[in-house]
Each structure stands twice: as structure tokens, then as C-alpha cells.
Protein backbone atom coordinates (compact mmCIF):
# COMPACT_ATOMS: atom_id res chain seq x y z
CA UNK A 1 -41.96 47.43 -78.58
CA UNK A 2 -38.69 47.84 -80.46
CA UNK A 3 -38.25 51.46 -81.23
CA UNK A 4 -35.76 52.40 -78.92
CA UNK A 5 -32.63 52.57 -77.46
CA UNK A 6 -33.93 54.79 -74.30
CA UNK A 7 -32.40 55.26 -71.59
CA UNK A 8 -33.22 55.01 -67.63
CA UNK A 9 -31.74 54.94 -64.35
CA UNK A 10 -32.15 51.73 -61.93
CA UNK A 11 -29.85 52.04 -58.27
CA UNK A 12 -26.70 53.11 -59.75
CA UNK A 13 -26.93 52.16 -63.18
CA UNK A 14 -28.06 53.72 -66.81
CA UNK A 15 -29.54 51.23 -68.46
CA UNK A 16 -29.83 51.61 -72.15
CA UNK A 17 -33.31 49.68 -73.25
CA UNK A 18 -34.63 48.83 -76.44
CA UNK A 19 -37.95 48.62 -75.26
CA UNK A 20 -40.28 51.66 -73.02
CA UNK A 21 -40.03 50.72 -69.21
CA UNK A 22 -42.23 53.35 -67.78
CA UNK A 23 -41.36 52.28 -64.48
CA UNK A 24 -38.11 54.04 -64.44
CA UNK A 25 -36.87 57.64 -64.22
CA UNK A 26 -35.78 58.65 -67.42
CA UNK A 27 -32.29 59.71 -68.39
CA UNK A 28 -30.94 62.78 -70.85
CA UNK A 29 -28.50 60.93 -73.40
CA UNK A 30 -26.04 63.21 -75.24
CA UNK A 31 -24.20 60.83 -76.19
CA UNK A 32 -21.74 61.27 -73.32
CA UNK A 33 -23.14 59.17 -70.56
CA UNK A 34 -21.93 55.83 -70.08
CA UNK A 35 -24.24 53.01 -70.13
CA UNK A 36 -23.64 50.00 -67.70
CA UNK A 37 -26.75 47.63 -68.63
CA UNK A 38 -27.80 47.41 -72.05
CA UNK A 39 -31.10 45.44 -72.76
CA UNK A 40 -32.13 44.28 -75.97
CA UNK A 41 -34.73 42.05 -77.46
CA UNK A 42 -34.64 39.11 -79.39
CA UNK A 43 -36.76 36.47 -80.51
CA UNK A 44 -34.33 33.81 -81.33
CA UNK A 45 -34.59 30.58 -78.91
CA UNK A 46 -31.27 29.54 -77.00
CA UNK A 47 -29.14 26.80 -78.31
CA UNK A 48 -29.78 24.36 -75.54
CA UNK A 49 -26.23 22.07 -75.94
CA UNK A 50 -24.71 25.67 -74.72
CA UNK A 51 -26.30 25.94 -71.26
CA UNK A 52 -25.26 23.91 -68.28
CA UNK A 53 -27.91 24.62 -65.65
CA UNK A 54 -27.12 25.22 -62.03
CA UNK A 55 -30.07 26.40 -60.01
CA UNK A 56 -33.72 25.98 -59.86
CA UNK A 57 -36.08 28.26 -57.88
CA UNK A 58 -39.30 26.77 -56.53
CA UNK A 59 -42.17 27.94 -55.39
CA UNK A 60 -43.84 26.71 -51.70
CA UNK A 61 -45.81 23.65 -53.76
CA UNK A 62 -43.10 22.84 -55.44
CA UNK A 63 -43.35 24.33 -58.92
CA UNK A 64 -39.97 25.65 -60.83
CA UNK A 65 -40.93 29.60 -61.27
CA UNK A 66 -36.70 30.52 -62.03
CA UNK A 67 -33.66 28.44 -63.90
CA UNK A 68 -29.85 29.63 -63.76
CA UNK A 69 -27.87 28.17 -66.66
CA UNK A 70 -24.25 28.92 -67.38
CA UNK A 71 -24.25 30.03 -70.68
CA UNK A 72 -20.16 30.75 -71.94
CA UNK A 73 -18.88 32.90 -70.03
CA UNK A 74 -22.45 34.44 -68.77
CA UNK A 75 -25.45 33.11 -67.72
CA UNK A 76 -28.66 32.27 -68.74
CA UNK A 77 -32.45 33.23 -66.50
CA UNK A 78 -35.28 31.10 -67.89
CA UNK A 79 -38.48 31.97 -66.12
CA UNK A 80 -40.71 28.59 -67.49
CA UNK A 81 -43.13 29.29 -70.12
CA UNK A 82 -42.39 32.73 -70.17
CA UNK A 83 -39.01 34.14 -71.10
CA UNK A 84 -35.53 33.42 -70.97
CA UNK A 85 -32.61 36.32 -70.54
CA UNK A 86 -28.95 35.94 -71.50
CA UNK A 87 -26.90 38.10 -69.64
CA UNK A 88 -22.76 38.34 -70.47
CA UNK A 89 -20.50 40.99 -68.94
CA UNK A 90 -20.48 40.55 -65.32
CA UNK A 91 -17.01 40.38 -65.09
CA UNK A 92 -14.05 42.73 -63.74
CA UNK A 93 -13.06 42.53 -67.05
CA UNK A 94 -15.89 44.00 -68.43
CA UNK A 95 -17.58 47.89 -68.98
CA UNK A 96 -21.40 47.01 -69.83
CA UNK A 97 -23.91 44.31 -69.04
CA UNK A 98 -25.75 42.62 -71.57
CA UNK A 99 -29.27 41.47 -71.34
CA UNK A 100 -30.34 40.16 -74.29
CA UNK A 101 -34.61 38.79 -73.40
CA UNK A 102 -35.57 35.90 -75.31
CA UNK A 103 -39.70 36.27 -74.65
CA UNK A 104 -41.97 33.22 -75.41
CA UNK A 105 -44.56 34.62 -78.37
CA UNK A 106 -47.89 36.89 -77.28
CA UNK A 107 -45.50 37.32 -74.06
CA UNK A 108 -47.54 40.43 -72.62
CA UNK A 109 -45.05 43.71 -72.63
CA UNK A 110 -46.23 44.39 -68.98
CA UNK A 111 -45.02 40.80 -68.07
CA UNK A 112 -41.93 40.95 -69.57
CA UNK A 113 -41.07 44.72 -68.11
CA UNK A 114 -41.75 42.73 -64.23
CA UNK A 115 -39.56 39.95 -65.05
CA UNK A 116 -36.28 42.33 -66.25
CA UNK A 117 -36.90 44.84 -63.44
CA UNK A 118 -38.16 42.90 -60.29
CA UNK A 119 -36.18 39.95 -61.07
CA UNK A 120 -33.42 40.10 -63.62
CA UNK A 121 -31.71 43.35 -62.86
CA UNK A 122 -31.71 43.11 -58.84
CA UNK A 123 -29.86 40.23 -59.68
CA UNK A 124 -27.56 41.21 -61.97
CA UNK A 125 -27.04 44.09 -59.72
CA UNK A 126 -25.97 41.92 -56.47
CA UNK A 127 -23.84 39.84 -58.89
CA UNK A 128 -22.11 42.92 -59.66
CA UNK A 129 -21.50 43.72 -55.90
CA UNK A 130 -24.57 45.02 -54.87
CA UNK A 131 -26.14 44.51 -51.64
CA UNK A 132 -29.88 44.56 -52.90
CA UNK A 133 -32.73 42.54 -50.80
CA UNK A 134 -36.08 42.26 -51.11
CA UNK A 135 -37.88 45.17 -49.00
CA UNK A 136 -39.87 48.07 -49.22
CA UNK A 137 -38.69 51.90 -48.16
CA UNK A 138 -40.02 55.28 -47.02
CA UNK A 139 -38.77 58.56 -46.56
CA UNK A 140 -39.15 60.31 -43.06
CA UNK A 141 -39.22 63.86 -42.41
CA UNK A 142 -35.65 64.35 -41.74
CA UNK A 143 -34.36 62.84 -45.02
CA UNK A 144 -33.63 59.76 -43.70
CA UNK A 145 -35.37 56.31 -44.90
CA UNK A 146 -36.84 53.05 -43.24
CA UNK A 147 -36.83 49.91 -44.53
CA UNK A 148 -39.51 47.04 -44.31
CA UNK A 149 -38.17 43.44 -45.44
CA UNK A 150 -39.29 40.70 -45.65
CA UNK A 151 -40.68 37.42 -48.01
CA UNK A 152 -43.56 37.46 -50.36
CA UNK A 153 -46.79 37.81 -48.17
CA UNK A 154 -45.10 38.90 -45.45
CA UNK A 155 -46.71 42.40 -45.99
CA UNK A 156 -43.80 44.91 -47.19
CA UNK A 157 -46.51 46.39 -49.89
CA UNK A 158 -49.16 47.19 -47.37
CA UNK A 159 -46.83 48.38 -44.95
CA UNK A 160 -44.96 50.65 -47.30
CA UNK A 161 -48.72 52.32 -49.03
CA UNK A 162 -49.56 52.36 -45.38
CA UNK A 163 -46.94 54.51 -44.33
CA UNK A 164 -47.19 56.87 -47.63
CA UNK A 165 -50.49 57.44 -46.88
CA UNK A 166 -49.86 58.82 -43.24
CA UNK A 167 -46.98 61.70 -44.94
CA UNK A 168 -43.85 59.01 -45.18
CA UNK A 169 -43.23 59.11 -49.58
CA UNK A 170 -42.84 55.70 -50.77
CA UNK A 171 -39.16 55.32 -51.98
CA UNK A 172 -39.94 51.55 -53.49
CA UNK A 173 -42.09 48.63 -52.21
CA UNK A 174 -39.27 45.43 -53.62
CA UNK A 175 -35.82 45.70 -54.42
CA UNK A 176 -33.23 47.80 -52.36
CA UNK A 177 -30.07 48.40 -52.81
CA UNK A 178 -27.98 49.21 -49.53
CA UNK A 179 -24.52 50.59 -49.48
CA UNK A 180 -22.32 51.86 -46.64
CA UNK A 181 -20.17 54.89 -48.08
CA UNK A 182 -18.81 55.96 -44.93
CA UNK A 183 -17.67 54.28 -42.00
CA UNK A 184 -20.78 56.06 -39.94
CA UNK A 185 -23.54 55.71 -42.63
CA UNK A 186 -25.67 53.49 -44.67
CA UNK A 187 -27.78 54.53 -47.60
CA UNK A 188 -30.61 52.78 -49.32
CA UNK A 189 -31.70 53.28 -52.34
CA UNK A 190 -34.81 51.89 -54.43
CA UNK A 191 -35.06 50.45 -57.82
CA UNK A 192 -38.08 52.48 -58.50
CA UNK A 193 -41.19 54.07 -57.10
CA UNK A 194 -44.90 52.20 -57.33
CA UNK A 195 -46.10 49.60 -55.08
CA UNK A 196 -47.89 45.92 -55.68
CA UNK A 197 -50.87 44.95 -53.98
CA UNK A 198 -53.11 42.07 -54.14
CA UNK A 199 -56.99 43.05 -54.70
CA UNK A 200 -58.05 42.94 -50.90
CA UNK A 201 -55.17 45.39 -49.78
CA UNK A 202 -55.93 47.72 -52.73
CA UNK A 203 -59.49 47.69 -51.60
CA UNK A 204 -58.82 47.93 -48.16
CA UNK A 205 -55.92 50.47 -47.71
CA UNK A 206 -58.15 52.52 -50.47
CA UNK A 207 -61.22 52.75 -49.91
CA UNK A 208 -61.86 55.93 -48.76
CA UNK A 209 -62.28 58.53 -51.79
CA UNK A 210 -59.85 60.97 -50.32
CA UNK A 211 -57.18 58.10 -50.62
CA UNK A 212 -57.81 56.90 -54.17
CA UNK A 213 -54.29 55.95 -55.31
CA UNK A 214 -54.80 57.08 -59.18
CA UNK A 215 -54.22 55.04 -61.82
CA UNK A 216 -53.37 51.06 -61.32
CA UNK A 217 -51.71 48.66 -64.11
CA UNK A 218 -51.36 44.53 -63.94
CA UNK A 219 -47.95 43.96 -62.74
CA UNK A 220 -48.08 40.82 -65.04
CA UNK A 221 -50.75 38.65 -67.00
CA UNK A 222 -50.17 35.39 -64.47
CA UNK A 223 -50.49 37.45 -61.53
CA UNK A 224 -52.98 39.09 -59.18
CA UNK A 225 -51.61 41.83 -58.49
CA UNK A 226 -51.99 44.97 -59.16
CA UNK A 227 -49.46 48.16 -59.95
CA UNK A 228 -50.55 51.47 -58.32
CA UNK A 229 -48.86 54.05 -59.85
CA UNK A 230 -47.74 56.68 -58.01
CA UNK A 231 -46.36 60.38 -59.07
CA UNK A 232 -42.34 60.48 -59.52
CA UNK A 233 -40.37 60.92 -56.29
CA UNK A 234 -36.78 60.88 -55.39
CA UNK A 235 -36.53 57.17 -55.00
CA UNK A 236 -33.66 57.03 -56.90
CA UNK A 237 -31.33 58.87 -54.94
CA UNK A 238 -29.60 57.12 -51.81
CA UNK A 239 -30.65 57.96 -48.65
CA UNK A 240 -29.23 57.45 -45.01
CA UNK A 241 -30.85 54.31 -43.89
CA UNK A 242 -32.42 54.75 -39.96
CA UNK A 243 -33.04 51.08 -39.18
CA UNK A 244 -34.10 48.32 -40.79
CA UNK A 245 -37.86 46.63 -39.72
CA UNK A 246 -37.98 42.29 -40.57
CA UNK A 247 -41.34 41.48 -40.77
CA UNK A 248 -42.36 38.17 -39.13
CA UNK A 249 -44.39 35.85 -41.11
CA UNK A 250 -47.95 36.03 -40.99
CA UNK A 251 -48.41 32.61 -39.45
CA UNK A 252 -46.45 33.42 -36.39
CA UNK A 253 -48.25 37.10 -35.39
CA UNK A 254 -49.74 37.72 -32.62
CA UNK A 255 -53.59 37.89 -32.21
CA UNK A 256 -55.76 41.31 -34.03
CA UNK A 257 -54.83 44.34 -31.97
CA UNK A 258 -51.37 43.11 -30.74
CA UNK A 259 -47.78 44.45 -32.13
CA UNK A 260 -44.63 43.37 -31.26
CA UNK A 261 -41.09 45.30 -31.82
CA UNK A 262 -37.94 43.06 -30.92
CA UNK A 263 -34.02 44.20 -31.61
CA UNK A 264 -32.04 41.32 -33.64
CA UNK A 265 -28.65 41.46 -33.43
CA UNK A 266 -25.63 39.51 -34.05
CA UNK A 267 -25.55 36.10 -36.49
CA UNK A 268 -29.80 36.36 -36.25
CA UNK A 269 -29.72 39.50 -38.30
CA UNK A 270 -27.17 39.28 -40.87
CA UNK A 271 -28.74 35.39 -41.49
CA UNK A 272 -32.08 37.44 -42.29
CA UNK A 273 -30.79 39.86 -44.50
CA UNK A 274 -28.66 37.29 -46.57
CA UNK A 275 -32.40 35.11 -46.64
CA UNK A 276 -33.61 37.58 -47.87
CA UNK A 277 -30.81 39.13 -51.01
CA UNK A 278 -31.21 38.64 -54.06
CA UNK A 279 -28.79 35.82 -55.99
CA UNK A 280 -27.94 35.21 -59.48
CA UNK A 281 -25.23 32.73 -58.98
CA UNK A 282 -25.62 30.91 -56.31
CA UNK A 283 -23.14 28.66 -56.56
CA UNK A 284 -20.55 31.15 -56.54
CA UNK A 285 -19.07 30.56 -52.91
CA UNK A 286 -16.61 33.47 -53.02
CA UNK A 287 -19.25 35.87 -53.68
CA UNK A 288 -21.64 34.56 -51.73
CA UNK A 289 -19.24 35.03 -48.53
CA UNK A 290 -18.34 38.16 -49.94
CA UNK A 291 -22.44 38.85 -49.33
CA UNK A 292 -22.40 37.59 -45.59
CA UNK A 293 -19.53 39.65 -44.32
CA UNK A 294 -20.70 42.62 -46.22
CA UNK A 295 -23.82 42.30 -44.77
CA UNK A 296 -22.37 41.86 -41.01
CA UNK A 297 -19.74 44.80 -41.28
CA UNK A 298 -21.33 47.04 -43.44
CA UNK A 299 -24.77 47.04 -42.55
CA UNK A 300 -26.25 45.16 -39.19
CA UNK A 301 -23.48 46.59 -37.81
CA UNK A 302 -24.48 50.41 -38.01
CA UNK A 303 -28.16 50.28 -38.52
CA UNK A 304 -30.43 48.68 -36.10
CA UNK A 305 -32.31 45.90 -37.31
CA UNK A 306 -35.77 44.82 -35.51
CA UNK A 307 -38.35 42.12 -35.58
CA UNK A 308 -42.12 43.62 -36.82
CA UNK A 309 -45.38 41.42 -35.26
CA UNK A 310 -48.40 42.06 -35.97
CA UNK A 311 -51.63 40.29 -36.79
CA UNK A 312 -52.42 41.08 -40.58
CA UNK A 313 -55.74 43.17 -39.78
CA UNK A 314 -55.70 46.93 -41.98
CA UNK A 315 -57.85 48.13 -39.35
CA UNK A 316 -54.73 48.06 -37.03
CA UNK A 317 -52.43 49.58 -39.93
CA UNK A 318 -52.83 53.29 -37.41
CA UNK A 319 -51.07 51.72 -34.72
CA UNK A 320 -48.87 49.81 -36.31
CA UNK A 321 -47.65 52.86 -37.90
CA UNK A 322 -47.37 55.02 -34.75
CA UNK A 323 -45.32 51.96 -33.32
CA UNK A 324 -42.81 52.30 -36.19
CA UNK A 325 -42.49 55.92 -35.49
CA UNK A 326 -42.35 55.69 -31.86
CA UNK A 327 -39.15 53.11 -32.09
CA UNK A 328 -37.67 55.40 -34.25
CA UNK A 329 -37.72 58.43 -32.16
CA UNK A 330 -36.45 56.59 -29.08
CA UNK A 331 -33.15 58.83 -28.36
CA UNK A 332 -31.68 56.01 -25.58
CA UNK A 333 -30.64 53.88 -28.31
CA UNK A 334 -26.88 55.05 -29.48
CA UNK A 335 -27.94 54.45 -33.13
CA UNK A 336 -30.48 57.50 -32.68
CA UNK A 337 -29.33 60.61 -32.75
CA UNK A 338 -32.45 63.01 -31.88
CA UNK A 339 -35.55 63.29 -33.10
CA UNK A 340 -35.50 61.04 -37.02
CA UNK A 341 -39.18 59.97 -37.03
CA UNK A 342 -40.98 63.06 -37.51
């Protein structure tokens, strides 16, 4: 599990691993390229008297599932009976990021390869100065991408295979990273390409033969989910963002058949995007207002955001779908210009 370093691309950054993470892209290293995450392994536990614990992350019944610790001048991520990951260099100061994963014994490699790249690094990378949320992507015909966001069960997966499997490429189905590099434009780009469904939405966006998705993989050994893994794409590279989809929760959709498209604007949609970033620190109240206005200048304000109902039924994926694309191509709205749908 050790044999490395190798190198990958995540976002922005090279990360140099000491471990495979066939998730990624590869990267060619001649030596020349500079590396701005470095991950290493080690299977020495933390000194405990050095941590001074800040955060905890709960599930809906309650349960811890994430710890922040200070740890010197860096902090410490201690998922509970599973891992814990040191992580130094996220200052001005400083050229690389360390992440140095201190894995409970047996920890399964698949488990451990979730935890640094669904959790760790999408927070590392909005510490850094990133703009990354929780969402799903796809690429539409003119180049241009559409996002789905939203909380866990909320249905970014499904909507994201769905899509793919009508002609719209999956760009990533968790963690995006959104930028604005011109005063016009925002771009979007994924952490990596695959998607994670629970069994009845694998069996149920899949089960005709002519849409078998290929090979699947456990995305880790405590959950059900599985990984479908999907042939390499483009994912990595930003792409002009069209607009921006929130989807509501389930509990609050309207009844089978029914789907609902509403424009958010103002406070309402910069208050859903920060709900749903990613945080490392987040008791860091500079940053975190850093996060808010970034999110109200740079993004809400030049990509339309809208509210997604619709009653969780894959029968009515079609017309969800064609409801997506028909918003899209609506040319009244002044952040269309022509035809970006299709």
C-alpha cells in the first residue's frame, strides 16, 4: 500500500501520494512539477496532550462521524474508529500541504482512499481558498456544465448518472470546486469522475442491459454504497458553470409525477451554497466570511441558482431531465445567452 510516491491531480492541485488512488487522473512527474499536497502514511497513533479539539460533526441521530483538533500549528481530522489525518501547511507561509493518515489497523485501503478524497482534501482545499461544495456536475453539449447540490439523500448521485445516461458526461457526483476567473464567468470543476449510489438506484437507473454501468467497487467497508466506475473524462478541467440546480429535500417534494423549478436569489441562495461548502476550520471567522462574500459576489451573483422538486420516483427521472434542459435553454433570462442545453 506503500510503494509509492505517485502522483495525481485533484481541482487544482498535484498531489504526491504514497499510496495508489485509482480514483484520480494520473500525473507525468519529471521531477519538475511542483507538488502542493503530499500524502503519506503512517501508523504511529497521535500524542493526545498535543491536540486541542474544536469541532465535532454529527450525524442526524446524533452519532460523532468527524473531529477537528488543533494540532501545532495544523490540524488534526479523526474520523472515530477509523482514521485520523494530520495535516500542517495551510498557511500563506507555506509551499506544500501535508497529510500525514494515521489508519486504525485492518483499516480497508478502499475506506481509507474515501475518507482522504471525499472528505479530507475538499477540505483542505476550501481551507486553502477554495470554494468547493458538495454537488454533482455534467457537461452539456456546448462545453458548458450544470451543477446539482445538495445534502446527502437529497439525490445529486441519481440525478447526475441520470443525466449521463441521456448524452450529458458526468464531470463528478460530490465535491466541486467553483471559481470565478473573470468578471463574466464561473467555472466548476470536479474532484474526480465516478458516481455513488445506494443498491436501489444502482438497480433502478441500471437495469436495462444496454445501460449496464461496467464495473462497480465499495466506496467503503461501513457503507452501502456502491462506486460505479466510469471511463476517464475531462472532469478535471474547469468548465463555465450555466446555473446551479439546489435540490429540495426529499421530505418536502411534491407528489410522483410533479416537478417544480423555482429561481433563488439574493441572501436565500448564497445561505444554501455556504450550507452546503465544505469546512475544515470552522471556527475560523475570518475565513469563514471570506466564504460568504465569495460566494455572494463571485458566484450567485453571475450564475443563476434554482430550487429542484421532485418526488423521488426513477420512473419520472425522463421528465425531470427534459425539465433541466428546458430551463436551461430559456433565452429570456439575461444569464442565457442562446441555445446552452443542447
Amino acid at each position: 500500500m506503500t510503494d509509492g510516491p505517485f502522483y495525481y491531480r485533484i481541482f487544482d492541485l498535484t498531489l504526491s501520494s504514497a499510496m495508489k488512488l485509482p480514483e484520480l487522473p494520473a500525473c507525468a512527474s519529471d521531477g519538475n512539477n511542483h507538488v502542493d499536497v503530499q500524502f503519506m502514511l503512517c501508523r504511529e497513533s497521535i500524542n493526545p496532550d498535543t491536540l486541542r479539539w474544536y469541532h465535532d460533526w454529527e450525524l442526524d441521530d446524533g452519532e460523532i462521524c468527524l473531529s477537528g483538533a488543533y494540532s501545532g500549528d495544523g490540524y488534526l481530522l479523526r474520523f472515530p474508529e477509523l482514521a485520523d489525518f494530520q495535516i500542517d501547511g495551510i498557511t500563506a507561509d507555506s509551499n506544500v500541504i501535508s497529510i500525514i493518515a494515521h489508519p486504525e489497523e485492518e483499516l480497508p485501503t478502499e475506506t481509507l482512499r474515501h475518507l482522504l478524497l471525499d472528505q479530507v482534501i475538499p477540505r483542505v482545499a476550501a481551507q486553502r481558498g477554495a470554494l468547493v461544495v458538495h454537488g454533482s456536475a455534467n457537461l452539456l453539449a456546448s462545453g458548458q456544465a450544470v451543477a446539482f447540490l445538495g445534502e446527502t439523500g437529497f439525490g445529486k448521485s441519481t440525478m447526475a448518472v441520470a443525466m449521463h445516461q441521456r448524452g450529458y458526461a458526468l464531470l463528478g457526483d460530490d465535491c466541486l470546486a467553483m471559481a470565478a476567473p473573470t468578471d463574466e464567468e464561473v467555472s466548476v470543476t470536479a474532484s474526480y469522475v465516478g458516481a455513488r449510489l445506494i443498491e436501489d438506484s444502482l438497480e433502478a437507473l441500471f437495469e436495462s442491459g444496454d445501460a449496464a454501468p461496467g464495473d462497480t467497487a465499495p466506496v467503503a467497508h461501513y457503507s452501502d454504497k456502491a462506486r460505479i466506475v466510469l471511463p476517464p473524462s475531462n472532469a478535471t478541467d474547469p468548465h463555465a458553470l450555466a446555473a446551479i440546480f439546489l435540490l429540495n429535500d426529499p421530505q418536502k417534494n411534491p407528489h410522483v409525477g410533479a416537478v417544480d423549478i423555482a429561481r433563488v436569489t439574493g441572501a436565500d441562495s448564497v445561505m444554501t451554497l455556504v450550507g452546503n461548502a465544505f469546512q475544515l476550520d470552522v471556527t475560523d471567522q475570518q475565513h469563514l466570511t471570506w466564504q460568504f462574500m465569495a460566494f455572494g459576489s463571485d458566484i450567485v451573483s453571475k450564475v443563476p441558482v434554482f430550487r429542484l422538486s421532485y418526488a423521488r420516483d426513477y420512473d419520472g427521472l425522463d421528465a425531470v431531465c427534459e425539465r433541466v434542459l428546458a430551463q436551461l435553454k430559456k433565452g429570456s433570462d439575461p444569464f442565457f445567452v442562446g441555445n446552452i442545453g443542447s
